[in-house]
C-alpha atoms as a PDB file:
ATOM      1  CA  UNK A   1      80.793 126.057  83.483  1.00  0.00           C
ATOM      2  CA  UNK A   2      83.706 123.427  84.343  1.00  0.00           C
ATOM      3  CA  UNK A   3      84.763 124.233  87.686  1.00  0.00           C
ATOM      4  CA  UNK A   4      88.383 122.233  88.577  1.00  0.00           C
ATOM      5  CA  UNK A   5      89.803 122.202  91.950  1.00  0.00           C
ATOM      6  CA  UNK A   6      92.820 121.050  94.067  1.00  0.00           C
ATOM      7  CA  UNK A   7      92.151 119.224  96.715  1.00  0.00           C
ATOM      8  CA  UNK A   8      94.845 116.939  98.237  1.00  0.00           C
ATOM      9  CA  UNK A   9      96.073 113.949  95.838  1.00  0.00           C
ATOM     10  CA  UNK A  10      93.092 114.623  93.770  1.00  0.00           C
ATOM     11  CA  UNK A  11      91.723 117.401  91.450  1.00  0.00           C
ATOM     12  CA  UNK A  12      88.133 117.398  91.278  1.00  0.00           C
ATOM     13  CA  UNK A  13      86.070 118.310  88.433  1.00  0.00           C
ATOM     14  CA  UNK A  14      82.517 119.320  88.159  1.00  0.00           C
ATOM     15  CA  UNK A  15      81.045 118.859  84.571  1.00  0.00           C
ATOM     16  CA  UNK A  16      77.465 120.257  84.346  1.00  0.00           C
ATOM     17  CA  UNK A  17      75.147 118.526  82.286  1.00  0.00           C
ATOM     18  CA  UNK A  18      72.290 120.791  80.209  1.00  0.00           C
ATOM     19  CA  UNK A  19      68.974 119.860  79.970  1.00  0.00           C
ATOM     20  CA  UNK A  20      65.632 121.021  79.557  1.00  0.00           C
ATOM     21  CA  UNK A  21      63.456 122.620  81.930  1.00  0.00           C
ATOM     22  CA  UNK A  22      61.868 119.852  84.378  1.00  0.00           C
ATOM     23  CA  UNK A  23      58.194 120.048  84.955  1.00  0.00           C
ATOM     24  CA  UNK A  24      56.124 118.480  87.635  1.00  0.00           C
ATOM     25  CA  UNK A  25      55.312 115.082  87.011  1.00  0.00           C
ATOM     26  CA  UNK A  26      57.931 114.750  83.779  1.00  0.00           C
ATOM     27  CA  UNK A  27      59.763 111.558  83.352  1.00  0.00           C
ATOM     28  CA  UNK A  28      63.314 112.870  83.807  1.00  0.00           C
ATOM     29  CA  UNK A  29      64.978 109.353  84.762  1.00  0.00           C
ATOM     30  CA  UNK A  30      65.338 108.213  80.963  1.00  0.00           C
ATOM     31  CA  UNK A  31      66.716 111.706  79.872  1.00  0.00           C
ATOM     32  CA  UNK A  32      69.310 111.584  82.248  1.00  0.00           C
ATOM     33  CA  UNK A  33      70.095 108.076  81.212  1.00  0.00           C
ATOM     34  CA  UNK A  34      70.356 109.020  77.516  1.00  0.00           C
ATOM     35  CA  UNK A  35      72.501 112.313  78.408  1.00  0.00           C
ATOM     36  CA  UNK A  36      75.026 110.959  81.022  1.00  0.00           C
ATOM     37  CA  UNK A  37      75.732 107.797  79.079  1.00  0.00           C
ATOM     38  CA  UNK A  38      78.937 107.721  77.891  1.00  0.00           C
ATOM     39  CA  UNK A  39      79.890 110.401  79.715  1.00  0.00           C
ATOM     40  CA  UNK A  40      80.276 108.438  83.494  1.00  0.00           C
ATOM     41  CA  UNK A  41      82.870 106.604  84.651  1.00  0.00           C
ATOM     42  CA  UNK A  42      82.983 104.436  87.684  1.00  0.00           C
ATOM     43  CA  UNK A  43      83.690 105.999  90.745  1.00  0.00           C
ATOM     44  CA  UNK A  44      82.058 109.408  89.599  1.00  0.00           C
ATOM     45  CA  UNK A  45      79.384 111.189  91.491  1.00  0.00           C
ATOM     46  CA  UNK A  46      76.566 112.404  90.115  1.00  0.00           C
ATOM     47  CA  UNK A  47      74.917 115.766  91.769  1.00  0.00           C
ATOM     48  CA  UNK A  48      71.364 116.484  91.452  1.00  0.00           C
ATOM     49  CA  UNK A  49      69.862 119.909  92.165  1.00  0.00           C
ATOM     50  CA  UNK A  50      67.205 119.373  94.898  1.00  0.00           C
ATOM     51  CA  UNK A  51      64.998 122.010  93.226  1.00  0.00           C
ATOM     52  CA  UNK A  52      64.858 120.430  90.028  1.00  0.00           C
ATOM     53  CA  UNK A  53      63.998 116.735  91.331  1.00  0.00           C
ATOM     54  CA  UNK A  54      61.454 118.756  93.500  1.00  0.00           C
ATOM     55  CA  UNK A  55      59.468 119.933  90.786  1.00  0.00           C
ATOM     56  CA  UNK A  56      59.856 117.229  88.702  1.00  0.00           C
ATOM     57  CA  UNK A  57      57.823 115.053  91.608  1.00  0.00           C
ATOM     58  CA  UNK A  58      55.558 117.474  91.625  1.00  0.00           C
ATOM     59  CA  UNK A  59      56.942 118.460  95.457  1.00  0.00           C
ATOM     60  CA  UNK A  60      55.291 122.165  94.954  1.00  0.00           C
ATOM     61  CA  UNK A  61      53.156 124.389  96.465  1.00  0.00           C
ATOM     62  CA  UNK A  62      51.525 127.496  95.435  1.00  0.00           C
ATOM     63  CA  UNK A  63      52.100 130.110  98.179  1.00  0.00           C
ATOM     64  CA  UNK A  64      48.998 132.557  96.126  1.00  0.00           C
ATOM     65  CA  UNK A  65      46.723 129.654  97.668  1.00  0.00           C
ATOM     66  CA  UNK A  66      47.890 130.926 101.531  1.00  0.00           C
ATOM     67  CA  UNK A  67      45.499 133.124 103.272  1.00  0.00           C
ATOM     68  CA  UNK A  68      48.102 134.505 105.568  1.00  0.00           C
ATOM     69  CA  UNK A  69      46.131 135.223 109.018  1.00  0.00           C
ATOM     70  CA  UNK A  70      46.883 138.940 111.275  1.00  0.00           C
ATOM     71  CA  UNK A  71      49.507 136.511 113.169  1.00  0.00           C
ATOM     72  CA  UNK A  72      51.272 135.641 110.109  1.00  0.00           C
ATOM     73  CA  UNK A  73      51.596 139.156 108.651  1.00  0.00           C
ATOM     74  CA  UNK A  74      52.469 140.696 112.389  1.00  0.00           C
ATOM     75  CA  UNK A  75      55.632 137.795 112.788  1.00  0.00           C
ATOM     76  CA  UNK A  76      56.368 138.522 109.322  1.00  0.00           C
ATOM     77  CA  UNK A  77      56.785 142.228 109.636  1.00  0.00           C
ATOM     78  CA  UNK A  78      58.991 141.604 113.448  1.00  0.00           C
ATOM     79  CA  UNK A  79      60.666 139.111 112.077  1.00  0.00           C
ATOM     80  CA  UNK A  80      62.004 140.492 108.505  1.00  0.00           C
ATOM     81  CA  UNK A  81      61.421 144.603 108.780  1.00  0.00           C
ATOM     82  CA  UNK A  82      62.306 145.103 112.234  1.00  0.00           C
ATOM     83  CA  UNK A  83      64.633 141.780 113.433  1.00  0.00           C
ATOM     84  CA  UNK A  84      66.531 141.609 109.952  1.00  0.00           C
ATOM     85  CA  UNK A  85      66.236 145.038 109.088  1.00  0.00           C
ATOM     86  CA  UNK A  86      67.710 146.976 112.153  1.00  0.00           C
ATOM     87  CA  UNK A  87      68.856 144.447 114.390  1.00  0.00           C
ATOM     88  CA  UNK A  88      70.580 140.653 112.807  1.00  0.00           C
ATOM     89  CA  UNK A  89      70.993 141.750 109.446  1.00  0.00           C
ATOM     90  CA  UNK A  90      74.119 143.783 111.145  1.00  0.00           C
ATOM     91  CA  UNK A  91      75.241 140.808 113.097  1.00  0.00           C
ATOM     92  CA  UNK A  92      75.080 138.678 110.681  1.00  0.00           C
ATOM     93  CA  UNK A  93      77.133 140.793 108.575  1.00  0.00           C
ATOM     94  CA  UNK A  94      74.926 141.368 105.394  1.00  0.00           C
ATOM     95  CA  UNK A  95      75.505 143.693 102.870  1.00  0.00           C
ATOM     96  CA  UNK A  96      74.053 147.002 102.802  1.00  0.00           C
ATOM     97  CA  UNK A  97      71.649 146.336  99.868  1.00  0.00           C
ATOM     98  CA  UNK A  98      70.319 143.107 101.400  1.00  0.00           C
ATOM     99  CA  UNK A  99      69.544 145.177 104.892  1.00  0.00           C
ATOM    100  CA  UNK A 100      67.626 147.823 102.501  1.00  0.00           C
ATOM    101  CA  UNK A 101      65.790 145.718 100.515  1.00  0.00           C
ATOM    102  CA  UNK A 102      64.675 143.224 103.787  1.00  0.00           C
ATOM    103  CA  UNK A 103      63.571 146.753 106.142  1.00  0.00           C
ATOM    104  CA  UNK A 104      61.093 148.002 102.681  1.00  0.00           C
ATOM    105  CA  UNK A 105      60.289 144.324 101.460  1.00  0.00           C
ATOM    106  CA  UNK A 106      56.168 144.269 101.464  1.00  0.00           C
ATOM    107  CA  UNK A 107      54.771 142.354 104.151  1.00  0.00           C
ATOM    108  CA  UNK A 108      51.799 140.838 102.111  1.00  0.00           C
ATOM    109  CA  UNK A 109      54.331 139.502  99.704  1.00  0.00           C
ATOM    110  CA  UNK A 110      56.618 137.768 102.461  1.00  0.00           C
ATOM    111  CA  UNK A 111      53.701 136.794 105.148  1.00  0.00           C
ATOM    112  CA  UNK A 112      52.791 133.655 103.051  1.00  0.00           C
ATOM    113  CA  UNK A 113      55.810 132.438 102.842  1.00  0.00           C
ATOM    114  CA  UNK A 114      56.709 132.820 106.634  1.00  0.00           C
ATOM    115  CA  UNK A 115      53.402 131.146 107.404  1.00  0.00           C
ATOM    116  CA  UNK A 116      54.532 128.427 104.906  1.00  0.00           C
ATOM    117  CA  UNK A 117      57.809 128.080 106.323  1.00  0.00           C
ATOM    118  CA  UNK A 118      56.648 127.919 109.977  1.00  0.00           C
ATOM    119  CA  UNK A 119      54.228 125.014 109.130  1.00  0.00           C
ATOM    120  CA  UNK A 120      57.069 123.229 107.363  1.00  0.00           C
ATOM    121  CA  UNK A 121      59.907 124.191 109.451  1.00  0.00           C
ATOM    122  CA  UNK A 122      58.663 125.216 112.518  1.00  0.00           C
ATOM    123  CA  UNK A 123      59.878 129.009 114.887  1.00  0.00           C
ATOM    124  CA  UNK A 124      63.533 128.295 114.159  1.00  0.00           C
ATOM    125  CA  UNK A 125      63.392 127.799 110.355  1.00  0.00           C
ATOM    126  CA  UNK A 126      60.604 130.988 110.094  1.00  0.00           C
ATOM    127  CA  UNK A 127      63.477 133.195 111.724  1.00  0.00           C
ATOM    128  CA  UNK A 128      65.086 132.912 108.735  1.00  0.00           C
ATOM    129  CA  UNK A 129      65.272 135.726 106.358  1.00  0.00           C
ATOM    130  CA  UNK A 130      65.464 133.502 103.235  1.00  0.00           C
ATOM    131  CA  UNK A 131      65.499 129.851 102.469  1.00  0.00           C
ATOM    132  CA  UNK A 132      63.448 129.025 105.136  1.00  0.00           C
ATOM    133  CA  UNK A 133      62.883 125.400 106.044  1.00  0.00           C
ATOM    134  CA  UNK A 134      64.268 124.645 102.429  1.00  0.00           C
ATOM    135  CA  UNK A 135      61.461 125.903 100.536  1.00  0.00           C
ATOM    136  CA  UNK A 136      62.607 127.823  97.275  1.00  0.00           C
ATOM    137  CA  UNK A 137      61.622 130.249  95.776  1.00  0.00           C
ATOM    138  CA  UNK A 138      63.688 131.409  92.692  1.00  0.00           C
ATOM    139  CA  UNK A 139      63.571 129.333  89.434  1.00  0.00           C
ATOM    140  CA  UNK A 140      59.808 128.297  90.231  1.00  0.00           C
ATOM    141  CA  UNK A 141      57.167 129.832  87.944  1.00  0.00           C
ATOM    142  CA  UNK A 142      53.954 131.691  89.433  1.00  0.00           C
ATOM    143  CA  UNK A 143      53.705 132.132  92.982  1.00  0.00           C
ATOM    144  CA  UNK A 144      54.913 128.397  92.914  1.00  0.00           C
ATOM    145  CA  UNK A 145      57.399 127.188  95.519  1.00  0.00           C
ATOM    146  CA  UNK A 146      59.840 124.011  95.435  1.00  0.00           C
ATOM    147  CA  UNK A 147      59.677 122.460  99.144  1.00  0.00           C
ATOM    148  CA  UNK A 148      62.703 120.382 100.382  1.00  0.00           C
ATOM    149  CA  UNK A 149      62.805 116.434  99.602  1.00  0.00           C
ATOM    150  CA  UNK A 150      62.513 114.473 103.208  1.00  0.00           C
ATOM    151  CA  UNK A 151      61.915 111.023 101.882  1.00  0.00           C
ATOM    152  CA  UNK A 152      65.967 110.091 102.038  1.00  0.00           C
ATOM    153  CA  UNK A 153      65.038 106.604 100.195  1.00  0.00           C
ATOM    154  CA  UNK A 154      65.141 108.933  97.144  1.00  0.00           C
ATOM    155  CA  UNK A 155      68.359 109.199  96.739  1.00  0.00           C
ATOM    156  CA  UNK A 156      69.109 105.122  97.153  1.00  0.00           C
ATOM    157  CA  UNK A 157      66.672 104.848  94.360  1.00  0.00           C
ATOM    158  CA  UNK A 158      68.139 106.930  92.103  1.00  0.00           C
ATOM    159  CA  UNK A 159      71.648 105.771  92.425  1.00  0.00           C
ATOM    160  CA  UNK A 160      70.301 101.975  92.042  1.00  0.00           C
ATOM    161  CA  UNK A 161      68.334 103.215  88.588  1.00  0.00           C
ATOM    162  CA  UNK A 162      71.595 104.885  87.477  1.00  0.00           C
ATOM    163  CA  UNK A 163      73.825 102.086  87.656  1.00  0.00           C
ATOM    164  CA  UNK A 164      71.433  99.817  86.062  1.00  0.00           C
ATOM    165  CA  UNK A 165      70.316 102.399  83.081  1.00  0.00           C
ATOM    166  CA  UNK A 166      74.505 103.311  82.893  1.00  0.00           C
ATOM    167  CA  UNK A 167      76.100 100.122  83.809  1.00  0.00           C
ATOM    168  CA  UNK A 168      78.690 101.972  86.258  1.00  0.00           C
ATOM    169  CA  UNK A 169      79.336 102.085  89.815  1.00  0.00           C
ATOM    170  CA  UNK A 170      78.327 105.843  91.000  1.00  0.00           C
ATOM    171  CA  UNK A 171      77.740 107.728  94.002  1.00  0.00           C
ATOM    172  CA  UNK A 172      74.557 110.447  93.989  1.00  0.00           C
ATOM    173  CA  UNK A 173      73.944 113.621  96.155  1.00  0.00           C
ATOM    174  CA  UNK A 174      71.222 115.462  96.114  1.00  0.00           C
ATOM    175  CA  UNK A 175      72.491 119.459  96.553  1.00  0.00           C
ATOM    176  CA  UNK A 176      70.637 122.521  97.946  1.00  0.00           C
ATOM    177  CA  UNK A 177      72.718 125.789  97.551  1.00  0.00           C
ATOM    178  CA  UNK A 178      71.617 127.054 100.585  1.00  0.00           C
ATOM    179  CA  UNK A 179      74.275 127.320 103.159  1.00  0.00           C
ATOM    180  CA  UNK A 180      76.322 124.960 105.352  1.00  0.00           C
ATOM    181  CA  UNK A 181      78.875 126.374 107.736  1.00  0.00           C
ATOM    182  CA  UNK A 182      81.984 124.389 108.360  1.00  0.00           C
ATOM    183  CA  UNK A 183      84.419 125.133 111.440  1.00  0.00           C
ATOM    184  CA  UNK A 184      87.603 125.540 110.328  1.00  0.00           C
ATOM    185  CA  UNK A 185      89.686 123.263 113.066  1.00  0.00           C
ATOM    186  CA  UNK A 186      86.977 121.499 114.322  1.00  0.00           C
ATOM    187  CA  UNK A 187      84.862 118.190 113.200  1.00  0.00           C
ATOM    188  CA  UNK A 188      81.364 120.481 113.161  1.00  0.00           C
ATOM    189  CA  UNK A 189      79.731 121.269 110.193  1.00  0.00           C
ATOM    190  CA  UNK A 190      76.011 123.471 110.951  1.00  0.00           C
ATOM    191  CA  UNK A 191      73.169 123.025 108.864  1.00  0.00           C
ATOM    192  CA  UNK A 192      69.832 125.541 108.663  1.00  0.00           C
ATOM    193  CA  UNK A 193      68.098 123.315 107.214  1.00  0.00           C
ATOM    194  CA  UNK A 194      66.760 119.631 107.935  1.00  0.00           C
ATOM    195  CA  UNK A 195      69.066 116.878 105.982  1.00  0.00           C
ATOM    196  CA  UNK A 196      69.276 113.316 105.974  1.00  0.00           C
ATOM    197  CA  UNK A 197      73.062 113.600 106.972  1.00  0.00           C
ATOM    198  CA  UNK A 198      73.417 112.378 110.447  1.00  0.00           C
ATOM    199  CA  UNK A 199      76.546 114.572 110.688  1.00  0.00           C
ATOM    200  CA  UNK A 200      75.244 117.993 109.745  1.00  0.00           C
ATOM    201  CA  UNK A 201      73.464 119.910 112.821  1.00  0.00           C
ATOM    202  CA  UNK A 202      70.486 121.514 111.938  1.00  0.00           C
ATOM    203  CA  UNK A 203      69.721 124.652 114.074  1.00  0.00           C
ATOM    204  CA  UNK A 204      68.153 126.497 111.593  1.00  0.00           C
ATOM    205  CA  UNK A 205      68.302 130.421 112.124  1.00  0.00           C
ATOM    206  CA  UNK A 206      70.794 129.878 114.946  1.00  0.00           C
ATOM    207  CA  UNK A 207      73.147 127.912 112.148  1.00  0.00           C
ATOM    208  CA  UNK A 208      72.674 131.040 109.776  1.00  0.00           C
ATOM    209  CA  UNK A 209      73.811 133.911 112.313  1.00  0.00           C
ATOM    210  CA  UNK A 210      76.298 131.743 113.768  1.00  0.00           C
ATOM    211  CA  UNK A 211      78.107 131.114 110.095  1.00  0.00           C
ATOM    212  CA  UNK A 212      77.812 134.450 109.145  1.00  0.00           C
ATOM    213  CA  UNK A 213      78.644 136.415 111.876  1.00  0.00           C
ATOM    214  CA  UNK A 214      81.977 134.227 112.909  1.00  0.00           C
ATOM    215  CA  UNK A 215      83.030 133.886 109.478  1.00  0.00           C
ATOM    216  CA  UNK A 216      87.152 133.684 110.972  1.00  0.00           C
ATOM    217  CA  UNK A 217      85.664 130.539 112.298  1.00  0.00           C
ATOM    218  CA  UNK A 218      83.153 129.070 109.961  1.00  0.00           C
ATOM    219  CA  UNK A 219      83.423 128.985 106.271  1.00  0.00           C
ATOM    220  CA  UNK A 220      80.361 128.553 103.796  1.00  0.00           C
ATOM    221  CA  UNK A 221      79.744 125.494 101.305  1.00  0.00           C
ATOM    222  CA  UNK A 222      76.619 124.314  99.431  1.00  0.00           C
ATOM    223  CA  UNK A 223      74.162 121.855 101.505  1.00  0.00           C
ATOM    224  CA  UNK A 224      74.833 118.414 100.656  1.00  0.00           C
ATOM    225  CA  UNK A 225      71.006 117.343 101.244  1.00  0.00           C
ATOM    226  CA  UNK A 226      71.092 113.363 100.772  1.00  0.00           C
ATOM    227  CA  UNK A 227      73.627 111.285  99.984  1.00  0.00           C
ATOM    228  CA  UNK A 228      73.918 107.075  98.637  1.00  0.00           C
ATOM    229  CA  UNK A 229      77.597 105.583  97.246  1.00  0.00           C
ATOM    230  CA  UNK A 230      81.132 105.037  98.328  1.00  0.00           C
ATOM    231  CA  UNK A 231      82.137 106.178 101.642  1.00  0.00           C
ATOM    232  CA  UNK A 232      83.625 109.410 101.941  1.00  0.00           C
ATOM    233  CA  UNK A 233      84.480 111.857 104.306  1.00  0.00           C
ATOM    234  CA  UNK A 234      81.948 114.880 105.190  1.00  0.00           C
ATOM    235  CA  UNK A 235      84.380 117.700 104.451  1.00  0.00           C
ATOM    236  CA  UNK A 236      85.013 115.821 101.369  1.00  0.00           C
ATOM    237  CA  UNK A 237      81.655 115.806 100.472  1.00  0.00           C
ATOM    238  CA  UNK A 238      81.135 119.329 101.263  1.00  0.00           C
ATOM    239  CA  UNK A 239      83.633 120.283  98.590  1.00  0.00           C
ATOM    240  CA  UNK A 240      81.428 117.809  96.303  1.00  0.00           C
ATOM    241  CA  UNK A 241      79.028 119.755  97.220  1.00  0.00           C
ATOM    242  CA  UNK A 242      80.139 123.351  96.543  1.00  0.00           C
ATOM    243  CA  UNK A 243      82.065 122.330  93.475  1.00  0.00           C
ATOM    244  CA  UNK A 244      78.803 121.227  91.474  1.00  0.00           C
ATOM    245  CA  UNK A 245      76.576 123.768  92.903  1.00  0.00           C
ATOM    246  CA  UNK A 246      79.312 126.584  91.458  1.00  0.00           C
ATOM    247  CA  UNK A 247      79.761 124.405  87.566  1.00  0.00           C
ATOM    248  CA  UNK A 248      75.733 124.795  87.970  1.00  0.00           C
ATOM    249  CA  UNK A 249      75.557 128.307  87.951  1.00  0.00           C
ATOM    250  CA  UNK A 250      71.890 129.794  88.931  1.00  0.00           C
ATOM    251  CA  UNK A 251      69.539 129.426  86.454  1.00  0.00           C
ATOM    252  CA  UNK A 252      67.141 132.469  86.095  1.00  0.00           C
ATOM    253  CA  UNK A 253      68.267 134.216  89.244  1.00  0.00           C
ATOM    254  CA  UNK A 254      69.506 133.722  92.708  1.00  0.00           C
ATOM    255  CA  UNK A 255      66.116 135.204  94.144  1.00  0.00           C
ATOM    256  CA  UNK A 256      62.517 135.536  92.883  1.00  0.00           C
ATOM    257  CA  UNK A 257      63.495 139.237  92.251  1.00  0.00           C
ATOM    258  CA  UNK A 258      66.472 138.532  90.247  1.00  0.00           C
ATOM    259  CA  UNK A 259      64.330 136.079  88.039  1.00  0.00           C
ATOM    260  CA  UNK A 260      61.588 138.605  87.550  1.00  0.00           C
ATOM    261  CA  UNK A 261      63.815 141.059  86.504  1.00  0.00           C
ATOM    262  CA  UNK A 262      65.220 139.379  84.365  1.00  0.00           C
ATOM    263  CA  UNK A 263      62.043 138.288  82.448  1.00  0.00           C
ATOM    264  CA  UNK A 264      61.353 142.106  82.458  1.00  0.00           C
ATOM    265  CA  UNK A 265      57.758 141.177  84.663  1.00  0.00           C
ATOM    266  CA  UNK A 266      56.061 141.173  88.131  1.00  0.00           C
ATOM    267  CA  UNK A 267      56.905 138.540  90.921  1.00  0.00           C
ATOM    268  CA  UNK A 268      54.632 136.215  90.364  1.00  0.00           C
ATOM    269  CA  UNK A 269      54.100 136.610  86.696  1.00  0.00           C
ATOM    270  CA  UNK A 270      57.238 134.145  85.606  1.00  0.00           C
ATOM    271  CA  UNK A 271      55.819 131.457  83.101  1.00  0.00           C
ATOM    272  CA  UNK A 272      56.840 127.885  82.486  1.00  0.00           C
ATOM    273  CA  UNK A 273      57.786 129.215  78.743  1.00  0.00           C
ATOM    274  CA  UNK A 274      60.129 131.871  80.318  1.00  0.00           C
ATOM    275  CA  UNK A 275      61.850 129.229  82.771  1.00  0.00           C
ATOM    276  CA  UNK A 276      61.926 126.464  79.727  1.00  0.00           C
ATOM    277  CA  UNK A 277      63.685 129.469  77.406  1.00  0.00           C
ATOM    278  CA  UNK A 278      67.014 129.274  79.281  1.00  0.00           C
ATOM    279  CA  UNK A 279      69.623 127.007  79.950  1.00  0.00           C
ATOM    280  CA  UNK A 280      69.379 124.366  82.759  1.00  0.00           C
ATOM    281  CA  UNK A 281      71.998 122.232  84.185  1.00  0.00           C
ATOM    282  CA  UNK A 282      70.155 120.131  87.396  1.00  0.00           C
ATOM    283  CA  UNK A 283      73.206 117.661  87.032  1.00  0.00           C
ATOM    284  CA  UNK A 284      76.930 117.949  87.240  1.00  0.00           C
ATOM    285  CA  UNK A 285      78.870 115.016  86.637  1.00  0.00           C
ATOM    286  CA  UNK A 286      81.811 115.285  89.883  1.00  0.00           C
ATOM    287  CA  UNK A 287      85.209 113.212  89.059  1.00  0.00           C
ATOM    288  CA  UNK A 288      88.142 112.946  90.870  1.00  0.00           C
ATOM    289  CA  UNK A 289      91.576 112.920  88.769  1.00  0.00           C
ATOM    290  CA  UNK A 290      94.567 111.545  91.004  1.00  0.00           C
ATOM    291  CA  UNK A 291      97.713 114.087  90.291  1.00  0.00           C
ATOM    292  CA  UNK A 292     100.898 112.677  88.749  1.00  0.00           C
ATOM    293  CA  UNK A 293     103.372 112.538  91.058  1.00  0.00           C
ATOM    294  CA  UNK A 294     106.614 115.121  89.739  1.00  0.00           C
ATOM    295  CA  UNK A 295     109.146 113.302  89.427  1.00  0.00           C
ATOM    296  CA  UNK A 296     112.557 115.097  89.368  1.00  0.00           C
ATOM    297  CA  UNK A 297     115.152 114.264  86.816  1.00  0.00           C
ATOM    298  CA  UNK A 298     117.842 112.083  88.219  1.00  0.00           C
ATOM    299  CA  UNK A 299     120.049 111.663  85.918  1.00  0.00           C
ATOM    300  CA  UNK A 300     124.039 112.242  85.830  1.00  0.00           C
ATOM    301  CA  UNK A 301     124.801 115.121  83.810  1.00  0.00           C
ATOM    302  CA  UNK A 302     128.143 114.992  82.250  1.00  0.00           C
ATOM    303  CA  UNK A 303     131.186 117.434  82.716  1.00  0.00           C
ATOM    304  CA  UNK A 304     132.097 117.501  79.738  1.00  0.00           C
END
């Protein structure tokens, strides 16, 4: 959907672009050409979803290929059924549902990925209860998962192809919905996640329960992952950020479980032809629109 918002002299405006379903190894530069042309002006930004250039370059892994070891089922059951379940999850403020469904989730099913995410991410990153180390989950097929982009040349690239293919001046961020929390008076933003923003602290599970749990102090936005343009400023580009990953909307489902259920099958049993049979929007076209001034009516009225 079109998602407008106020934001000083500006209103922003997040168009979403649909395409089709991005496989691993698919060509998607020339599609995007032929379906943002004529619809770019210069000065725009152009958002990417992070999970959809991930699988496009083939940056997947299939968690059913993990042998989880003792160790990785043991940290996975501390960490999620007893940590999340009884202890953080209440910190942290997380709804009741979400506590529930974290205390009976089955341990076989979330040990791979915590052995996953602790290779990737390392301790701080596996105390996560979701979105660990940026590896996602939802919108994947299989037991598929997209892992986070770390080459930040990527994003330089595809701004410089852009420009060429649509002979404009653009800016491109690369956005993973996973969380950033911004401090309300201060200049601190705090990652849980690695980015290739010099300005967003990365503390990973410490980030999460500090966001969360202080929420009077720290406010939520989308995770602006990578970033290549026009200067800007980084609460500016936060609101970038959450304004196109909103206009996006979330695909199959916001978890694994939410896709499954919606395809009426098992976790695990999602199919290319079941992702491919639903819209997609991995790109939202962000513009700003300067407000008219209001001008007040000065002139005389008569008497008469």
């Amino acid at each position: 959907m079109i998602v407008k918002r106020k934001l000083g002299k500006y209103v922003i405006i997040a168009l979403p672009v649909r395409t089709s379903y991005w496989k691993p190894r698919e060509s998607f530069l020339p599609k995007v050409c032929r379906k943002l042309k004529g619809k770019v002006s210069h000065g725009d930004i152009i958002v990417f979803s992070e999970k959809a250039l991930s699988v496009a370059l083939n940056n997947i892994y299939d968690e059913g290929a993990i042998k989880p070891r003792l160790i990785h089922k043991v940290m996975a059951f501390l960490i999620m059924n007893v940590l999340w379940g009884f202890v953080l999850g209440r910190i942290a403020k997380l709804k009741r549902e979400t506590i529930e469904w974290i205390r009976e989730i089955p341990i076989n099913e979330v040990s791979a990925h915590k052995a996953l995410s602790l290779k990737i991410g390392g301790l701080l990153q596996a105390l996560k209860p979701s979105s660990e180390a940026g590896i996602d989950t939802s919108n994947i097929p299989y037991t598929y998962v997209s892992l986070p982009l770390t080459k930040c040349s990527i994003v330089e690239e595809l701004r410089r192809a852009l420009e060429k293919c649509l002979e404009k001046k653009v800016s491109v961020l690369i956005v993973d919905s996973d969380r950033v929390y911004v401090h309300r008076r201060l200049n601190l933003a705090l990652a849980s996640r690695e980015t290739c923003l010099k300005h967003l602290r990365n503390y990973g599970a410490l980030s999460y329960i500090l966001g969360r749990t202080f929420r009077n102090t720290f406010y939520p936005r989308a995770t602006p992952v990578m970033y290549s343009g026009i200067k800007i400023d980084l609460r500016l580009l936060l609101e970038v950020a959450e304004i196109a990953d909103r206009a996006r909307g979330v695909g199959a489902g916001r978890t694994v479980f939410e896709m499954a259920r919606r395809f009426g099958v098992s976790v695990g049993e999602v199919t290319w032809e079941m992702l491919s049979s639903i819209p997609h929007y991995p790109i939202v076209i962000v513009k700003f629109i300067r407000k008219e001034p209001h001008r007040r009516n000065n002139a005389v009225k008569s008497r008469c």
